[in-house]
PDB file of N, CA and C in Angstrom:
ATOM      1  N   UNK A   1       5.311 -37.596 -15.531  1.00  0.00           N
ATOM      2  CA  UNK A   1       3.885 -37.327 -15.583  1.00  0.00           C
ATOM      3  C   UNK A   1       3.535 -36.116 -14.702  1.00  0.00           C
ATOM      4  N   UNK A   2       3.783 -35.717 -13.338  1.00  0.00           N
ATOM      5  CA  UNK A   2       3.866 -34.692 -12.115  1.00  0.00           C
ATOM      6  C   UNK A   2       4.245 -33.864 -13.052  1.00  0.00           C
ATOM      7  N   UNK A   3       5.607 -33.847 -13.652  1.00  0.00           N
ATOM      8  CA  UNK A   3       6.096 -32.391 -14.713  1.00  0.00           C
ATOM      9  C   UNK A   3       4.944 -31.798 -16.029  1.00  0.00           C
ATOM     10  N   UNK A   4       4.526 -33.007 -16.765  1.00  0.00           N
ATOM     11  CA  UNK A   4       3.781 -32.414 -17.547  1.00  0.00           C
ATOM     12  C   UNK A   4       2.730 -32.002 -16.479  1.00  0.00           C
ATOM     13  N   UNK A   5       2.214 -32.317 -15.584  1.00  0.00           N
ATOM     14  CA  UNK A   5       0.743 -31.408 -15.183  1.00  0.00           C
ATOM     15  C   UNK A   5       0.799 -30.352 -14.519  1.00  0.00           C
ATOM     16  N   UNK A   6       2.164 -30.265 -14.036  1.00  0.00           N
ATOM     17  CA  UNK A   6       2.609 -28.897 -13.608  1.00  0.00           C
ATOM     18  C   UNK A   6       2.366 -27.747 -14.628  1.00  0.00           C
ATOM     19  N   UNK A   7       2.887 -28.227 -15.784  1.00  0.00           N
ATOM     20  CA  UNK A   7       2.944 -27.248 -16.784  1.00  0.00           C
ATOM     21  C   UNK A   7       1.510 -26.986 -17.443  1.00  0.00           C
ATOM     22  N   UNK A   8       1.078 -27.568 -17.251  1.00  0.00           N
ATOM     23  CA  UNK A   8      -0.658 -27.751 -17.115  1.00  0.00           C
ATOM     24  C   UNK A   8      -0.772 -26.638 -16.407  1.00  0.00           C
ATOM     25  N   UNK A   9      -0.834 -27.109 -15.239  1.00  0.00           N
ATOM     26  CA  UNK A   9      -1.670 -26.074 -14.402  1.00  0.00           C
ATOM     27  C   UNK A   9      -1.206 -24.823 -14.329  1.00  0.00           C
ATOM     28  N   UNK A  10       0.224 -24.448 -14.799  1.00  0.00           N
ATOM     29  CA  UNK A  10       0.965 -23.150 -15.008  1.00  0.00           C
ATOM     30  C   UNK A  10       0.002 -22.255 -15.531  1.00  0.00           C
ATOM     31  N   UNK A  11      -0.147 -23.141 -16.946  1.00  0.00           N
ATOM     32  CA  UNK A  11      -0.822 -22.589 -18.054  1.00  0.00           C
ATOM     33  C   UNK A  11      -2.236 -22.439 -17.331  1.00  0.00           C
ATOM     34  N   UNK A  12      -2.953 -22.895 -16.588  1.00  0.00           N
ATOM     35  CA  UNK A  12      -4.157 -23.136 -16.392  1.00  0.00           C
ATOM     36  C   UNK A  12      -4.041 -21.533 -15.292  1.00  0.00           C
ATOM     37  N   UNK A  13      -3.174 -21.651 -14.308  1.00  0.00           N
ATOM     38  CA  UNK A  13      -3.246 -20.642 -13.907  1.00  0.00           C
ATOM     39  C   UNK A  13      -3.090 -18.991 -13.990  1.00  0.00           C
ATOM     40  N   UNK A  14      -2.058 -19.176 -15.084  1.00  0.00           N
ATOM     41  CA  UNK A  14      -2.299 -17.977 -16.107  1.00  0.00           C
ATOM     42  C   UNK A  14      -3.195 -17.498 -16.796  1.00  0.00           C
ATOM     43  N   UNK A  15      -4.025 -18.363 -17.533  1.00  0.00           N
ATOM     44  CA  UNK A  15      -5.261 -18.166 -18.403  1.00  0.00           C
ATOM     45  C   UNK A  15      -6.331 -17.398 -17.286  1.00  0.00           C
ATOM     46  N   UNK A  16      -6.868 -18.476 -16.302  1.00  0.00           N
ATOM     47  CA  UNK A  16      -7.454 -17.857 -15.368  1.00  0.00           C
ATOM     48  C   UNK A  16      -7.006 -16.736 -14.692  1.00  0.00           C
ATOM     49  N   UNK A  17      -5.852 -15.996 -14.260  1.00  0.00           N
ATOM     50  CA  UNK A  17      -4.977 -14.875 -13.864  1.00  0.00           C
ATOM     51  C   UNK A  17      -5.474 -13.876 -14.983  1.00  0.00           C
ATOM     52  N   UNK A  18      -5.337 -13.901 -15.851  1.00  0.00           N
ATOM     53  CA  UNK A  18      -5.401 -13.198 -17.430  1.00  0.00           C
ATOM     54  C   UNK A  18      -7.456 -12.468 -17.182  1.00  0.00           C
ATOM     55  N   UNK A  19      -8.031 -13.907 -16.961  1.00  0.00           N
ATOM     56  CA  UNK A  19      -9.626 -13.697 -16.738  1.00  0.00           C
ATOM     57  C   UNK A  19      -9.652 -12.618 -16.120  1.00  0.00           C
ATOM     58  N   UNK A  20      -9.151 -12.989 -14.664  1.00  0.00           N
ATOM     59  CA  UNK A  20      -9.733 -12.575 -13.405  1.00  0.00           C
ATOM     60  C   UNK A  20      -8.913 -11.237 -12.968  1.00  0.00           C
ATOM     61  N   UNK A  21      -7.743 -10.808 -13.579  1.00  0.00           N
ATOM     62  CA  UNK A  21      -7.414  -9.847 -13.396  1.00  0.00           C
ATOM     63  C   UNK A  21      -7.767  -8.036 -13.249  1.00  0.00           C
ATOM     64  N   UNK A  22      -8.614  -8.053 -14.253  1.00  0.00           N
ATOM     65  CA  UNK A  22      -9.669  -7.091 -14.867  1.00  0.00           C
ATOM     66  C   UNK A  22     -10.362  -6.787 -13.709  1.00  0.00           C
ATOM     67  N   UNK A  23     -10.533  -7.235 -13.062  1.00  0.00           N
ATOM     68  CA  UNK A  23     -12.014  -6.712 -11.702  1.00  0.00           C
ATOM     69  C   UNK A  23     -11.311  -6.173 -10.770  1.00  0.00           C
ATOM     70  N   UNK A  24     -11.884  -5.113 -10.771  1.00  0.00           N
ATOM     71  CA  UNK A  24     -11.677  -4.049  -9.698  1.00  0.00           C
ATOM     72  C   UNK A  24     -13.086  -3.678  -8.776  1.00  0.00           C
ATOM     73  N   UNK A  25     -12.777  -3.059  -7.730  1.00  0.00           N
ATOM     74  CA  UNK A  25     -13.527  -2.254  -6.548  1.00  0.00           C
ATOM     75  C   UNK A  25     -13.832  -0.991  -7.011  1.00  0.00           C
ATOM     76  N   UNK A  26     -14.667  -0.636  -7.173  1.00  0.00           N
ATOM     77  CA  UNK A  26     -14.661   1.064  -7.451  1.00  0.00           C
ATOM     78  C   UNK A  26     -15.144   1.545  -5.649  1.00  0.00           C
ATOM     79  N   UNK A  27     -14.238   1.995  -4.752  1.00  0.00           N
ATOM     80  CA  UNK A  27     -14.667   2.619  -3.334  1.00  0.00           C
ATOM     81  C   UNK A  27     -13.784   3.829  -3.498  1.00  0.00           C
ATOM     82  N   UNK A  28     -15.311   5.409  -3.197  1.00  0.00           N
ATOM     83  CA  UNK A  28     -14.751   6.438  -3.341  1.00  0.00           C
ATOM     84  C   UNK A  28     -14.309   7.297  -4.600  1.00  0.00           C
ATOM     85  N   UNK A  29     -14.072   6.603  -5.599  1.00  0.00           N
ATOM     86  CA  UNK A  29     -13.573   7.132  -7.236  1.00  0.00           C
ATOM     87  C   UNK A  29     -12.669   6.461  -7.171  1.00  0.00           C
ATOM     88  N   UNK A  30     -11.902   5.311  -6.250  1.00  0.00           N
ATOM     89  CA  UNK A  30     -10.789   5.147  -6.797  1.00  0.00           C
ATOM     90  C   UNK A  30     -10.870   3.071  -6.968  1.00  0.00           C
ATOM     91  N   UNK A  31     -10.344   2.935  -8.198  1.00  0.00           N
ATOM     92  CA  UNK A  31      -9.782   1.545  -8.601  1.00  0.00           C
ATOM     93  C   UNK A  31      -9.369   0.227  -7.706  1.00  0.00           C
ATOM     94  N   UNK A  32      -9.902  -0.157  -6.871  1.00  0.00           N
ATOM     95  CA  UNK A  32      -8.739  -1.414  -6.231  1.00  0.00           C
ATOM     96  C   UNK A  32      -8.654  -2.572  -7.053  1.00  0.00           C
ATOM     97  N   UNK A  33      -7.472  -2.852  -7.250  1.00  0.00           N
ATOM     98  CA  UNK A  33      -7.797  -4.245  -8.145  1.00  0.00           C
ATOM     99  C   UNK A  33      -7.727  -5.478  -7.723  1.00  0.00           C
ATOM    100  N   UNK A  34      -8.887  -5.515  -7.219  1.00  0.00           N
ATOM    101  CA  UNK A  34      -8.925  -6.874  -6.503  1.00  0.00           C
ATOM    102  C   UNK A  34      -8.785  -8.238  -7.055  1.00  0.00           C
ATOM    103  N   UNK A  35      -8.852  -8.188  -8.532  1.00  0.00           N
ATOM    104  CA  UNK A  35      -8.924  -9.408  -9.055  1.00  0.00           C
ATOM    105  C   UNK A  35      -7.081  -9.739  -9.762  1.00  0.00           C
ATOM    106  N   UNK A  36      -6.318  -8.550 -10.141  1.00  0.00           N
ATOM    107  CA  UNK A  36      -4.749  -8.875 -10.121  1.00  0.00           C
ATOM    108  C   UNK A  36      -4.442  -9.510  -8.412  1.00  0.00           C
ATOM    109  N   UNK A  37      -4.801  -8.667  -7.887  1.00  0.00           N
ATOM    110  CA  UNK A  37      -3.691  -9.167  -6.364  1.00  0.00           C
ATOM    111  C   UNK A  37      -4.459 -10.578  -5.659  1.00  0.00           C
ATOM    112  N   UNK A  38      -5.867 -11.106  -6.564  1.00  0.00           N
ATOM    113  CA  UNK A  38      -6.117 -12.052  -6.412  1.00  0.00           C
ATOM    114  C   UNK A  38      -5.216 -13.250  -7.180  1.00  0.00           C
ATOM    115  N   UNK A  39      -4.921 -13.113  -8.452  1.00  0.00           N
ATOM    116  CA  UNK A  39      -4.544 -13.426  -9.323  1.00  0.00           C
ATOM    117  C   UNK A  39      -2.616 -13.721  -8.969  1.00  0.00           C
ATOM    118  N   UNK A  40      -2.165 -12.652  -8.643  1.00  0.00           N
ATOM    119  CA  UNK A  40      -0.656 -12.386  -8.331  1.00  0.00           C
ATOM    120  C   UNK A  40      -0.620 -13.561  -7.075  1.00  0.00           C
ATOM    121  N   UNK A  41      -1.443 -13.648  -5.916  1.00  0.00           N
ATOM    122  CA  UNK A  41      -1.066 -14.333  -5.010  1.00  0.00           C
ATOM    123  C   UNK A  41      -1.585 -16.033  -5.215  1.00  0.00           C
ATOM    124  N   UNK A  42      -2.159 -16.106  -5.975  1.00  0.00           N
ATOM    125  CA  UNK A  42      -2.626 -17.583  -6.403  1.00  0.00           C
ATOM    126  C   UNK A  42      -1.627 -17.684  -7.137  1.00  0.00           C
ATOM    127  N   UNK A  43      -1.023 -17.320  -8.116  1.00  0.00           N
ATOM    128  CA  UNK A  43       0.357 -18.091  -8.750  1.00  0.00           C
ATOM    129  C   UNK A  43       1.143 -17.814  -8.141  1.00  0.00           C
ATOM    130  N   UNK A  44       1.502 -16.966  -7.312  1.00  0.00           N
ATOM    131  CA  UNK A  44       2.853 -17.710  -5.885  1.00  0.00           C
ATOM    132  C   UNK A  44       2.139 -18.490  -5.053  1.00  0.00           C
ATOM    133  N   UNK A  45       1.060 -18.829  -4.914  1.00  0.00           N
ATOM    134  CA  UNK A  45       0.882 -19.965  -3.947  1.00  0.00           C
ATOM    135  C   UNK A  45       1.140 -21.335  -4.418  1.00  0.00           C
ATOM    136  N   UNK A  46       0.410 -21.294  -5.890  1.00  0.00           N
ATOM    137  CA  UNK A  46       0.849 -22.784  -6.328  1.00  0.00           C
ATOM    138  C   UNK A  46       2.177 -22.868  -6.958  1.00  0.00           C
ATOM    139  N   UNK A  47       2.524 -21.930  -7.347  1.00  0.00           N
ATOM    140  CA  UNK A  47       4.231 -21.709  -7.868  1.00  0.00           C
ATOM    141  C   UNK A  47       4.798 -22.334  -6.551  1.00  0.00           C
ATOM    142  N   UNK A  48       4.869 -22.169  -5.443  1.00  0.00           N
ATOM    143  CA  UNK A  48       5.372 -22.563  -4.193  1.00  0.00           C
ATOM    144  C   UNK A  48       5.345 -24.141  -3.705  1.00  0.00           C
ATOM    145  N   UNK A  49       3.726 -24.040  -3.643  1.00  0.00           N
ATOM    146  CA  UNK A  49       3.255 -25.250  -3.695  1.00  0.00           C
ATOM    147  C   UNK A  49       3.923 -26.677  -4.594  1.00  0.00           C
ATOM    148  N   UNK A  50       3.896 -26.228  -5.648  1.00  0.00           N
ATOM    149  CA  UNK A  50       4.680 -27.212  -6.394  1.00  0.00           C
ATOM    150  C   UNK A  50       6.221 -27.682  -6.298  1.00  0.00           C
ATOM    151  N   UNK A  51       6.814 -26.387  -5.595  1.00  0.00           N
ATOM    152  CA  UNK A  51       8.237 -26.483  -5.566  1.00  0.00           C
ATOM    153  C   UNK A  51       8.747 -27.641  -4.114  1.00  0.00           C
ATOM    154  N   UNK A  52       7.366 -27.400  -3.505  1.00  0.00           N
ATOM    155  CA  UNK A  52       7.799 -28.056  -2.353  1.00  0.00           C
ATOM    156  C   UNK A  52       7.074 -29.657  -3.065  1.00  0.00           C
ATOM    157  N   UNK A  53       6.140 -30.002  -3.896  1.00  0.00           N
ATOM    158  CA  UNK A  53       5.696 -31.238  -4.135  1.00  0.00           C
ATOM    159  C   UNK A  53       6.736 -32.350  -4.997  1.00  0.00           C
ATOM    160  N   UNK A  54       7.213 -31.192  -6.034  1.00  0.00           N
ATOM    161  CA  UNK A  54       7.951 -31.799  -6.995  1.00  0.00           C
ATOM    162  C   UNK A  54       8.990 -31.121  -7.124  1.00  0.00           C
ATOM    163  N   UNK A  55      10.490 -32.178  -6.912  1.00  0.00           N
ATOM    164  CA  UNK A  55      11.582 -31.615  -7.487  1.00  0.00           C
ATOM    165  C   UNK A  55      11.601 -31.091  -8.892  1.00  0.00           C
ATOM    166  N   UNK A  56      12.247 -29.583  -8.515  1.00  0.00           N
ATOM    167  CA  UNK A  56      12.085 -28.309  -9.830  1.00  0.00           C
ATOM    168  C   UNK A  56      10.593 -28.436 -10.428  1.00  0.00           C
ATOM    169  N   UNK A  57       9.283 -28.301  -9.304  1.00  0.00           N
ATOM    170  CA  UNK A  57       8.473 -28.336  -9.564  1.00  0.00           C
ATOM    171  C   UNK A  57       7.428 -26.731  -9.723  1.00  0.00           C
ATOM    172  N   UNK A  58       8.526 -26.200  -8.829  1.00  0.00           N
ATOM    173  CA  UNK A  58       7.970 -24.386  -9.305  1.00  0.00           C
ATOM    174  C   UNK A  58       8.715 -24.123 -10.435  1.00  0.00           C
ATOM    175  N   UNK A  59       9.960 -24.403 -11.064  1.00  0.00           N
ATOM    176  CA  UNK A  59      10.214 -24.025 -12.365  1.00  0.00           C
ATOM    177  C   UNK A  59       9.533 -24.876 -13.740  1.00  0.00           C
ATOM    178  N   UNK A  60       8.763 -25.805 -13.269  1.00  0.00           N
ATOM    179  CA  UNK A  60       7.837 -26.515 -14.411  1.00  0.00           C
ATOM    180  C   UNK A  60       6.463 -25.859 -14.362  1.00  0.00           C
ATOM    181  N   UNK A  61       6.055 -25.341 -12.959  1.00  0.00           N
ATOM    182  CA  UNK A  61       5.046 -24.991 -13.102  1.00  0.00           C
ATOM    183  C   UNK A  61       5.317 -23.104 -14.279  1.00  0.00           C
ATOM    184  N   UNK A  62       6.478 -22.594 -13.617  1.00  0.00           N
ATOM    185  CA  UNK A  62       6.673 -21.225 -14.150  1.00  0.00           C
ATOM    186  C   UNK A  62       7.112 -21.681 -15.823  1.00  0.00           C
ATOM    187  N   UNK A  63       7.216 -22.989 -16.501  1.00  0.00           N
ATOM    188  CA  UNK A  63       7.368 -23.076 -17.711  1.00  0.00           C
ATOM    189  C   UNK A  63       6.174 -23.003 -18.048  1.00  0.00           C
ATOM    190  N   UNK A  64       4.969 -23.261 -17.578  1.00  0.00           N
ATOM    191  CA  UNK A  64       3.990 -23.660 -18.244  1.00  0.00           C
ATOM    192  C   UNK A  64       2.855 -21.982 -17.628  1.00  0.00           C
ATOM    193  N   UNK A  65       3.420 -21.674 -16.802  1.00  0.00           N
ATOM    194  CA  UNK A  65       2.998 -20.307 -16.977  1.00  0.00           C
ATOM    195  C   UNK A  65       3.120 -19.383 -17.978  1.00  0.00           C
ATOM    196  N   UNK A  66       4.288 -19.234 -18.249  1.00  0.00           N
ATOM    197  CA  UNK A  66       5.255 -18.058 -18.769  1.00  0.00           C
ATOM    198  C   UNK A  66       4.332 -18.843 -20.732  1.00  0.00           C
ATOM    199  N   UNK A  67       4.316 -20.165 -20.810  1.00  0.00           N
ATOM    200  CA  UNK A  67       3.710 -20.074 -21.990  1.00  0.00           C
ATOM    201  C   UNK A  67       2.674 -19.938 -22.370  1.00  0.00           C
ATOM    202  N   UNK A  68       1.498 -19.674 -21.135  1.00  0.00           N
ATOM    203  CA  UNK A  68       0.068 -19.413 -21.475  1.00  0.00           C
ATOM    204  C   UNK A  68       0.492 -17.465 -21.552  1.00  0.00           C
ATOM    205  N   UNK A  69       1.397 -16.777 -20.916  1.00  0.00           N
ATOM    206  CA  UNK A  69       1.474 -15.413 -20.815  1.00  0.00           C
ATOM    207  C   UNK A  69       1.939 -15.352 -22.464  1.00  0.00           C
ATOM    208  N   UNK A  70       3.163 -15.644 -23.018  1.00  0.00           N
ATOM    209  CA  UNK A  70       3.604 -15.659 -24.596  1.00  0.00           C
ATOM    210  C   UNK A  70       2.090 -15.958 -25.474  1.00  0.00           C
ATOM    211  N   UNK A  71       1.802 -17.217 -25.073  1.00  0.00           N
ATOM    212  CA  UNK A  71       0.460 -17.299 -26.201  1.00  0.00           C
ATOM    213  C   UNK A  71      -0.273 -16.569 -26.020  1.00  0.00           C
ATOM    214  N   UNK A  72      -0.817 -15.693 -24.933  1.00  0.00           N
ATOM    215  CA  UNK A  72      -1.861 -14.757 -25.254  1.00  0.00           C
ATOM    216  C   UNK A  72      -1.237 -13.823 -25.669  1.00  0.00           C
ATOM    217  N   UNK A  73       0.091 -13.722 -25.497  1.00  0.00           N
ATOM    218  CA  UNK A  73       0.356 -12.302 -25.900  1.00  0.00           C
ATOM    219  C   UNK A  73       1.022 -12.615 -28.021  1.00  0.00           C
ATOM    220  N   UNK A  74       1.432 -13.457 -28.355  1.00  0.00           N
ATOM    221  CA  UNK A  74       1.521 -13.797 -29.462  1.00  0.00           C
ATOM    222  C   UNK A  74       0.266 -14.269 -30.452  1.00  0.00           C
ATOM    223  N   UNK A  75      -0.993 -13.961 -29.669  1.00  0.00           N
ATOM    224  CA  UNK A  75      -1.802 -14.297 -30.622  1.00  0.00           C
ATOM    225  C   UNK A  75      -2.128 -13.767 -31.470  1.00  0.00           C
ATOM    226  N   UNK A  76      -2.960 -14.018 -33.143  1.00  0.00           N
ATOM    227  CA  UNK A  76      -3.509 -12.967 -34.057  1.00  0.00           C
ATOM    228  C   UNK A  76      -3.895 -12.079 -33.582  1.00  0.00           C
ATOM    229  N   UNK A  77      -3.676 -10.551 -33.024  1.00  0.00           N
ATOM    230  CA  UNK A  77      -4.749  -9.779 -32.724  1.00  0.00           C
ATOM    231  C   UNK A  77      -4.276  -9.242 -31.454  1.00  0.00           C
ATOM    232  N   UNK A  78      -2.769  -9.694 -30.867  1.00  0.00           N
ATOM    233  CA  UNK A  78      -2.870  -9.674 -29.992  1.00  0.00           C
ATOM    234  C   UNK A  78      -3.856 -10.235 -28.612  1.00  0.00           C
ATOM    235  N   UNK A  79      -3.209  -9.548 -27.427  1.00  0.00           N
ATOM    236  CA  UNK A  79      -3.983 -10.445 -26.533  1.00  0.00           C
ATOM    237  C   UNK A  79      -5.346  -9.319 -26.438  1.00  0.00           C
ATOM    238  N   UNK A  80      -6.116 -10.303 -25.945  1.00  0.00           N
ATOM    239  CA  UNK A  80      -7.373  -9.931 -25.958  1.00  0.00           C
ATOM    240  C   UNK A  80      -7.862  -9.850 -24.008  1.00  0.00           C
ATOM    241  N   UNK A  81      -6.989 -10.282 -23.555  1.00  0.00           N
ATOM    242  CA  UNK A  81      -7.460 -10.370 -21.760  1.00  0.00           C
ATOM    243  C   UNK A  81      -6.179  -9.598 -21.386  1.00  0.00           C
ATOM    244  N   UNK A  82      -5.171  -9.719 -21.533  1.00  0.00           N
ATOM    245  CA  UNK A  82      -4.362  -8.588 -20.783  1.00  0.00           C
ATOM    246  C   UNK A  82      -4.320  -7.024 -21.648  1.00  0.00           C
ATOM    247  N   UNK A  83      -4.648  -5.853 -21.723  1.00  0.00           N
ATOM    248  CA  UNK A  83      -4.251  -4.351 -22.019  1.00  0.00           C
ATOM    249  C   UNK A  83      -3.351  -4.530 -21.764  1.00  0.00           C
ATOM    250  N   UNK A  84      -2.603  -3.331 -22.494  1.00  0.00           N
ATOM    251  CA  UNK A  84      -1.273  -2.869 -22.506  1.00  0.00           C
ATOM    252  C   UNK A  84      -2.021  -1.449 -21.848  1.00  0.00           C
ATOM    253  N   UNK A  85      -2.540  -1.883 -20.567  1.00  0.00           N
ATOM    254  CA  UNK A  85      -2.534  -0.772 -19.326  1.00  0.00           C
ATOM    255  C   UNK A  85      -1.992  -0.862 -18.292  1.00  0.00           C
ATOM    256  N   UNK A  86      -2.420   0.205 -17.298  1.00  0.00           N
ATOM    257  CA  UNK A  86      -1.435   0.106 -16.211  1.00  0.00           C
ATOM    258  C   UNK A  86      -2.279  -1.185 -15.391  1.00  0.00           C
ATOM    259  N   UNK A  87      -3.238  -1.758 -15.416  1.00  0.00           N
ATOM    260  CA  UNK A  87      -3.339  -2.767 -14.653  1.00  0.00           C
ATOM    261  C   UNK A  87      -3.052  -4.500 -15.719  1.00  0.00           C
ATOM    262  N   UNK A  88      -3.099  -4.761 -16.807  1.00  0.00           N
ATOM    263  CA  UNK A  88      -1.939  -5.582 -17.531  1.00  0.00           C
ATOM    264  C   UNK A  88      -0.749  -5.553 -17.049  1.00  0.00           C
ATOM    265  N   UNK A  89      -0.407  -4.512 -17.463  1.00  0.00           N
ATOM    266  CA  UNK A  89       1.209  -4.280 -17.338  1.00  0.00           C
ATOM    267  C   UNK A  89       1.349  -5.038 -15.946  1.00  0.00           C
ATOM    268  N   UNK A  90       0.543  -4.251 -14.300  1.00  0.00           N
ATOM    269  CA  UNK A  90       1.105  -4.711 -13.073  1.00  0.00           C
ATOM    270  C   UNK A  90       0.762  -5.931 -13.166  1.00  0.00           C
ATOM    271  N   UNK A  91      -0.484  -6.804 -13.594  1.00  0.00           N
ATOM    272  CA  UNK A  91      -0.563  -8.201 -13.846  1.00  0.00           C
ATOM    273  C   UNK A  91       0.357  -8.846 -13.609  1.00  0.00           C
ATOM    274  N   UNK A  92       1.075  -8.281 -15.085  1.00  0.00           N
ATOM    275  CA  UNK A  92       2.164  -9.217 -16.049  1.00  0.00           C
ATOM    276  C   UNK A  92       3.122  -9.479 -15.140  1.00  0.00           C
ATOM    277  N   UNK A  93       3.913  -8.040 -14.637  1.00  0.00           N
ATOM    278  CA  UNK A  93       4.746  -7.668 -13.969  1.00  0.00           C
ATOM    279  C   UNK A  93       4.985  -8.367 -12.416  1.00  0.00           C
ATOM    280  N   UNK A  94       4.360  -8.126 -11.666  1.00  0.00           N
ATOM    281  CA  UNK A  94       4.011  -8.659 -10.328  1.00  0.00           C
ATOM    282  C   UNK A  94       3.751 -10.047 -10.632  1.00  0.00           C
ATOM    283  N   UNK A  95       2.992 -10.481 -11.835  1.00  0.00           N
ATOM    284  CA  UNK A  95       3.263 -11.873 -11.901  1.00  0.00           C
ATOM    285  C   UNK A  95       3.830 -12.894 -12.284  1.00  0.00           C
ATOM    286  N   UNK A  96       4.839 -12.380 -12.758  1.00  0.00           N
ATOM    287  CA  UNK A  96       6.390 -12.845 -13.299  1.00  0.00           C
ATOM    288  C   UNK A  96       7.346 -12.748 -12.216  1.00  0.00           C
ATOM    289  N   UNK A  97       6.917 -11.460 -11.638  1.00  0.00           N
ATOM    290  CA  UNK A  97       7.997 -11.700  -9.831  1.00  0.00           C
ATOM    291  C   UNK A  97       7.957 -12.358  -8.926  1.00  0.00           C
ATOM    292  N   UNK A  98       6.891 -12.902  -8.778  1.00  0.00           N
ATOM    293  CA  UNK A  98       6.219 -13.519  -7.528  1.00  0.00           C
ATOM    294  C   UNK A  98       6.899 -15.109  -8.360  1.00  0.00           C
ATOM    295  N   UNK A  99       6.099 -15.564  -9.560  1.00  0.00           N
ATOM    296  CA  UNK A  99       7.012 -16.871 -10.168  1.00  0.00           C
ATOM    297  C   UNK A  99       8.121 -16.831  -9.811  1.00  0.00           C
ATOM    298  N   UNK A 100       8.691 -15.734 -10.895  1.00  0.00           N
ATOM    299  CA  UNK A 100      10.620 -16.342 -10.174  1.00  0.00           C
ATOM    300  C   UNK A 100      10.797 -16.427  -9.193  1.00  0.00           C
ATOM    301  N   UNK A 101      10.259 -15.587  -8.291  1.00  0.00           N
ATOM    302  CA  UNK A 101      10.606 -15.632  -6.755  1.00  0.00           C
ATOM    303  C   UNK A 101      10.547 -16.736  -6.316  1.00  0.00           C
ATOM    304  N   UNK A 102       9.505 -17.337  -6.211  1.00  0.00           N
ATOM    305  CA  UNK A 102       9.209 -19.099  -5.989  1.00  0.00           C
ATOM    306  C   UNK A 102      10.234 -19.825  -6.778  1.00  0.00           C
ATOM    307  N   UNK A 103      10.631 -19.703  -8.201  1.00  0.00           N
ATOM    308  CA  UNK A 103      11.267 -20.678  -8.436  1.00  0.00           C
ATOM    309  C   UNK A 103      12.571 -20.514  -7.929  1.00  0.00           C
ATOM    310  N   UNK A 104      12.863 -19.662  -7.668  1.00  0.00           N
ATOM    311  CA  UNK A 104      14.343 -19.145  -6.736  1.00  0.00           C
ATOM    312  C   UNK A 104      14.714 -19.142  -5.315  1.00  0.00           C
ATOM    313  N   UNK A 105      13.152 -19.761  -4.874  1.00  0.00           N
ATOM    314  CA  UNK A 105      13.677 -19.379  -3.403  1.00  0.00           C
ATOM    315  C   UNK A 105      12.498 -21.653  -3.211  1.00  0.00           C
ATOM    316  N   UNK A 106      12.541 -22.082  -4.086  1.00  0.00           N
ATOM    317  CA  UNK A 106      12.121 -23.526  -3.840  1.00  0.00           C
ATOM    318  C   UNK A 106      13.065 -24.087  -3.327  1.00  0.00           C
ATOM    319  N   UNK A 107      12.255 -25.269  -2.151  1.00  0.00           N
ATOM    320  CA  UNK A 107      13.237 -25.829  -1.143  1.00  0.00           C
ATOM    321  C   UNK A 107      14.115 -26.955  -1.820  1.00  0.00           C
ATOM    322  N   UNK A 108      13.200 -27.636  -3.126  1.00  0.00           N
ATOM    323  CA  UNK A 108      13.852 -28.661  -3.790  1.00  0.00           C
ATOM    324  C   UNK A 108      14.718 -28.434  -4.861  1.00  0.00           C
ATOM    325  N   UNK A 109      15.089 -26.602  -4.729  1.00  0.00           N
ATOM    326  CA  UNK A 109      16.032 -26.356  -6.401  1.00  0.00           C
ATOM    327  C   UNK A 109      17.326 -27.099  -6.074  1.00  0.00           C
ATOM    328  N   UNK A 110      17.818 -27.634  -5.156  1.00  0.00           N
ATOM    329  CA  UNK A 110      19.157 -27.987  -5.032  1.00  0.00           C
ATOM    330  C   UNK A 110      18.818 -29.247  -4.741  1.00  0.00           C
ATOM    331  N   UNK A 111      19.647 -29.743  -5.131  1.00  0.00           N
ATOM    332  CA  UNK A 111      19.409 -31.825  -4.534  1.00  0.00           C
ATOM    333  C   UNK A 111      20.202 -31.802  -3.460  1.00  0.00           C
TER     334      UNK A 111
END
């Protein structure tokens, strides 16, 4: 039951990541994107979080991530919340690293 809601909230945290990514700072002319590096550090926190709650619980949560990232990106029409820009792309990117990272460096990957 812990595994399926992991994968829940993977997904839950991706979708919302996907939202909230888009918002930026405009200070000066230039871009900060405050809402990716908001986004990037909330799924390594609970990516983490989980690993320490539930055995192989950051790699259930990164299953259920990685399939809200495929479904938006496999949808009719493509995705509609991530661009294929340079702030998508670092989204995607940075937020696929920060996952594995957690699921690779969880205290419970080994019994």
């Amino acid at each position: 039951m812990r595994r399926a809601a992991l994968v829940l909230l993977g997904l839950y945290v991706c979708v919302l990541g996907a939202v909230v990514h888009r918002h930026v700072w405009v200070v000066g002319g230039i871009d900060w994107p405050w809402g990716a590096a908001l986004a990037v550090l909330v799924a390594y926190a609970v990516a983490v979080a989980s690993g320490v709650l539930v055995r192989l619980g950051a790699a259930w949560f990164a299953l259920g991530w990685a399939v809200g990232l495929l479904a938006l990106q496999w949808s009719p029409g493509g995705s509609y919340l991530v661009a294929a820009d340079w702030l998508g792309w670092g989204f995607t990117v940075s937020s696929l690293g920060v996952v594995v990272l957690a699921v690779l460096k969880s205290p419970r990957l080994v019994s």
